[in-house]
N, C-alpha and C. Protein backbone atom coordinates (compact mmCIF):
# COMPACT_ATOMS: atom_id res chain seq x y z
N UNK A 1 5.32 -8.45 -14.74
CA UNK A 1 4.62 -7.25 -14.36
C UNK A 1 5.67 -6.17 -14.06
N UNK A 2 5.18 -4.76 -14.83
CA UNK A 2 6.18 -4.12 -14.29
C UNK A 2 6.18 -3.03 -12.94
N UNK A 3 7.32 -2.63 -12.64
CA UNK A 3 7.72 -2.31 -11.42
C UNK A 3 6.15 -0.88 -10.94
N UNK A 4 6.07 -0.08 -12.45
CA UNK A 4 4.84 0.87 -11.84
C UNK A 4 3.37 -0.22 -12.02
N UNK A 5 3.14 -1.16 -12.49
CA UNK A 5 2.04 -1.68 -12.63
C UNK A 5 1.88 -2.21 -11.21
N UNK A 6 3.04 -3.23 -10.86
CA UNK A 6 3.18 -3.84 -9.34
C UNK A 6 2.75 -2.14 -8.18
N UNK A 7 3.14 -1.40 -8.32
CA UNK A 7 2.76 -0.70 -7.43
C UNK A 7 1.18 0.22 -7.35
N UNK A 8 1.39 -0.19 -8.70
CA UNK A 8 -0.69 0.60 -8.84
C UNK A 8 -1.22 -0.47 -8.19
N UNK A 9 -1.14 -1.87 -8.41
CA UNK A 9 -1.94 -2.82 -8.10
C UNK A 9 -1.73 -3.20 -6.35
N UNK A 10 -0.53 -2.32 -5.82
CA UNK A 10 -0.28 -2.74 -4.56
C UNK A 10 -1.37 -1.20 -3.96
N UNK A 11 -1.28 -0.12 -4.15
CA UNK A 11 -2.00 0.87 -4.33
C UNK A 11 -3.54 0.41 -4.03
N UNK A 12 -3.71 0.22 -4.93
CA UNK A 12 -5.33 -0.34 -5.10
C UNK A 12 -5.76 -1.40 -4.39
N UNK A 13 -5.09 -2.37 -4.37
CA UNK A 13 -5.83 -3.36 -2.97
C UNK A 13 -5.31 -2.65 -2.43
N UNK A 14 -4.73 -1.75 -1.50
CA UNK A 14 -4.78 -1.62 0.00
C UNK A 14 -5.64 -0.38 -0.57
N UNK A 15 -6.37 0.26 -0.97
CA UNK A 15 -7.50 1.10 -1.28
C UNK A 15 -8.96 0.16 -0.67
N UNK A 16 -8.84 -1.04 -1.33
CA UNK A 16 -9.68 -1.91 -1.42
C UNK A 16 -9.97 -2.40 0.60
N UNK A 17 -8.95 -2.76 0.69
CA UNK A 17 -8.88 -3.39 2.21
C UNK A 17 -9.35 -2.20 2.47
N UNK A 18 -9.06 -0.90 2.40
CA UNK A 18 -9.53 0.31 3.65
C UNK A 18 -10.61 0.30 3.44
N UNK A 19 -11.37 0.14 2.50
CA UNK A 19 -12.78 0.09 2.20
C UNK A 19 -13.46 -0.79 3.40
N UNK A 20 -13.09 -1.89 2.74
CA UNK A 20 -13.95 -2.97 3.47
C UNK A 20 -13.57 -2.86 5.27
N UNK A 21 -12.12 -2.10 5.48
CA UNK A 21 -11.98 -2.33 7.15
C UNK A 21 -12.93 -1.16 7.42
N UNK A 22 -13.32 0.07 6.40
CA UNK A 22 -14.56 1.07 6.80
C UNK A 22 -15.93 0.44 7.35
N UNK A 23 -16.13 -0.54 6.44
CA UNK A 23 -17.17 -1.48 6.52
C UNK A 23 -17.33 -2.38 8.01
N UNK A 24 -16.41 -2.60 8.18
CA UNK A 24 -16.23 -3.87 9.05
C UNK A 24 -15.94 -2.74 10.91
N UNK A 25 -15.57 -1.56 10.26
CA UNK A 25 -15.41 -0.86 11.29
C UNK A 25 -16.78 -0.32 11.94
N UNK A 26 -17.23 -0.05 10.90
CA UNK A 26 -19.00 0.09 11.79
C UNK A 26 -19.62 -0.33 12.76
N UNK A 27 -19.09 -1.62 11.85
CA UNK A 27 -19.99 -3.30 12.58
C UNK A 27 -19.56 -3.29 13.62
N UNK A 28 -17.95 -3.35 13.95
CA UNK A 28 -17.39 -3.95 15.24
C UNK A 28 -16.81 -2.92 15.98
N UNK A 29 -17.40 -2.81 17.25
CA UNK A 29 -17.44 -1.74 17.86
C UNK A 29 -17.24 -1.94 19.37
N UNK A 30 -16.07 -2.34 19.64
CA UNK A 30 -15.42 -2.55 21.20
C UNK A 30 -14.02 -2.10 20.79
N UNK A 31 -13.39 -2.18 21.67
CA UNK A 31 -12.39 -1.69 22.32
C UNK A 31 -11.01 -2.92 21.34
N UNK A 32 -11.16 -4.10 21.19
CA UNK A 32 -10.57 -4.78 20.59
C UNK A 32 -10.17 -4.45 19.07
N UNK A 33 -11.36 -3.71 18.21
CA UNK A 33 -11.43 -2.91 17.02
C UNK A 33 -10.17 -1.85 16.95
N UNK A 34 -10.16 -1.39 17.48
CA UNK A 34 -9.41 0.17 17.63
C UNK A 34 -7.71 -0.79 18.22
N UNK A 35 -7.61 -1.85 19.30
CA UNK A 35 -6.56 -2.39 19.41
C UNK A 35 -5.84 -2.79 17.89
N UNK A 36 -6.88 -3.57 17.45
CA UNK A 36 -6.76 -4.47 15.94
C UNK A 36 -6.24 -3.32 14.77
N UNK A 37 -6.67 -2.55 14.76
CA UNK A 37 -6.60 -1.27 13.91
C UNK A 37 -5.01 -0.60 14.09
N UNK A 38 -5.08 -0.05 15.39
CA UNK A 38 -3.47 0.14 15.75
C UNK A 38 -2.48 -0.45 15.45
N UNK A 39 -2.70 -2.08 15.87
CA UNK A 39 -1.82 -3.04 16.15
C UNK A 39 -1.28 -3.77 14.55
N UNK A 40 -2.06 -3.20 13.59
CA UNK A 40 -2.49 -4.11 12.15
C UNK A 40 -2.19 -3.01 11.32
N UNK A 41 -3.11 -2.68 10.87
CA UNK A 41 -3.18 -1.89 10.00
C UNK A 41 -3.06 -0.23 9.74
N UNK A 42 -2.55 0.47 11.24
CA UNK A 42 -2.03 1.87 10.35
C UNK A 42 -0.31 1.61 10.72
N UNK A 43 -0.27 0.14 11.03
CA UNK A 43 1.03 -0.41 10.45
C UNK A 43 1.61 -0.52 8.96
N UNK A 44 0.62 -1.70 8.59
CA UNK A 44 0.28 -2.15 7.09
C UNK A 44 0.10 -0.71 6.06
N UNK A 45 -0.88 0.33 6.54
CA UNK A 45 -1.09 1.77 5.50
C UNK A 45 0.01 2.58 5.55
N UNK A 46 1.23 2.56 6.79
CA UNK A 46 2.06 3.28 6.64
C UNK A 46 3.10 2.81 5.69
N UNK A 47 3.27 1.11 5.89
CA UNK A 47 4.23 0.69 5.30
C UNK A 47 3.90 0.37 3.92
N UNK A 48 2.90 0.65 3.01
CA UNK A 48 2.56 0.69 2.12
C UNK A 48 2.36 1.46 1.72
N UNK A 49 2.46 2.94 1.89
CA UNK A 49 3.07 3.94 1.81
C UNK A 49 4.07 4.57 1.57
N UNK A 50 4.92 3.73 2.31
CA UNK A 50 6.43 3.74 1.73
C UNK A 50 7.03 3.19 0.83
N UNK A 51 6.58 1.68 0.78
CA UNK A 51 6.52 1.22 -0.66
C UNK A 51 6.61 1.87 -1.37
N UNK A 52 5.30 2.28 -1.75
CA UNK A 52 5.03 2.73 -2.93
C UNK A 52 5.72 4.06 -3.50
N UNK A 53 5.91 4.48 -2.43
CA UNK A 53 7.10 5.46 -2.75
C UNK A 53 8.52 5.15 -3.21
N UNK A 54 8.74 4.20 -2.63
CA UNK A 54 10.22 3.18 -3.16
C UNK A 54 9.96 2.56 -4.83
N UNK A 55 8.86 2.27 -4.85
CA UNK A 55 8.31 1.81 -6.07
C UNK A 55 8.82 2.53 -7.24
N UNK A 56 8.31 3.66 -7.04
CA UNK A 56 8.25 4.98 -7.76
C UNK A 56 9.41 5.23 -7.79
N UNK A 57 10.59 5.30 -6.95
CA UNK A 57 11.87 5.72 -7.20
C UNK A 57 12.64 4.86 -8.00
N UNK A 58 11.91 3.55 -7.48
CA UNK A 58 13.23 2.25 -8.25
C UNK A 58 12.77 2.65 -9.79
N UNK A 59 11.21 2.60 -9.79
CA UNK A 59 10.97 2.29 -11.80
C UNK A 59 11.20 3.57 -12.34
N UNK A 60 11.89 4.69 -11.55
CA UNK A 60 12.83 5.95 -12.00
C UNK A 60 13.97 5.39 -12.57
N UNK A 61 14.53 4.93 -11.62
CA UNK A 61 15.99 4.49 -11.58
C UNK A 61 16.26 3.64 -12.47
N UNK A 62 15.09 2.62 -12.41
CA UNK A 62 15.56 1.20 -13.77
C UNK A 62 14.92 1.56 -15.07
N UNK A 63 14.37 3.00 -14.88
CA UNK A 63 13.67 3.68 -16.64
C UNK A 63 15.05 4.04 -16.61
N UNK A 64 15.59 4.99 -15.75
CA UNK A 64 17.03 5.82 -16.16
C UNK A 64 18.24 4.54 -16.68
N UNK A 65 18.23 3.74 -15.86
CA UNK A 65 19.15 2.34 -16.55
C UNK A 65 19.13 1.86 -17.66
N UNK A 66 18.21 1.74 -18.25
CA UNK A 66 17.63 1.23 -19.59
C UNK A 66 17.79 2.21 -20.68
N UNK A 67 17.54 3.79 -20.20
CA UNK A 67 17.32 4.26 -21.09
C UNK A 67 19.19 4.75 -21.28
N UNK A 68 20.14 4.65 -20.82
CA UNK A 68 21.51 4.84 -20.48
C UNK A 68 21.83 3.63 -21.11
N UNK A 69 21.56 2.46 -20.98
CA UNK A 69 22.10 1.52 -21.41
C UNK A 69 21.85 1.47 -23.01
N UNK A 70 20.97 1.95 -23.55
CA UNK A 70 20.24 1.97 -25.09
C UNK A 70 21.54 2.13 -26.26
């Protein structure tokens, strides 16, 4: 798989998870929710965020390698 495919597909499930934590956020509605949320996941959305930004730079960098190396 390559380096931009790996990152669409990392992209898209965590699209997917925000969905369903929308879902699940409705439902559950105490004080533990909003802990879980903090503590989890605008961990997980930030750092997948960055990824994907790293993503994007490396399959720059290893298009520019390849295409130098030709």
């Amino acid at each position: 798989m390559s380096i931009a495919a790996s990152r669409s597909r990392l992209i898209a499930l965590t699209r997917e998870l925000a969905q369903h934590w929308q879902t699940t956020r409705e439902a559950w509605t105490d004080a533990k929710r909003d802990e879980f949320e903090r503590t989890y996941l605008v961990n997980l959305f930030t750092a997948v965020d960055r990824a994907g930004n790293a993503l994007e730079q490396l399959d720059e960098v290893v298009t520019r390698v390849r295409r130098d190396c030709e």
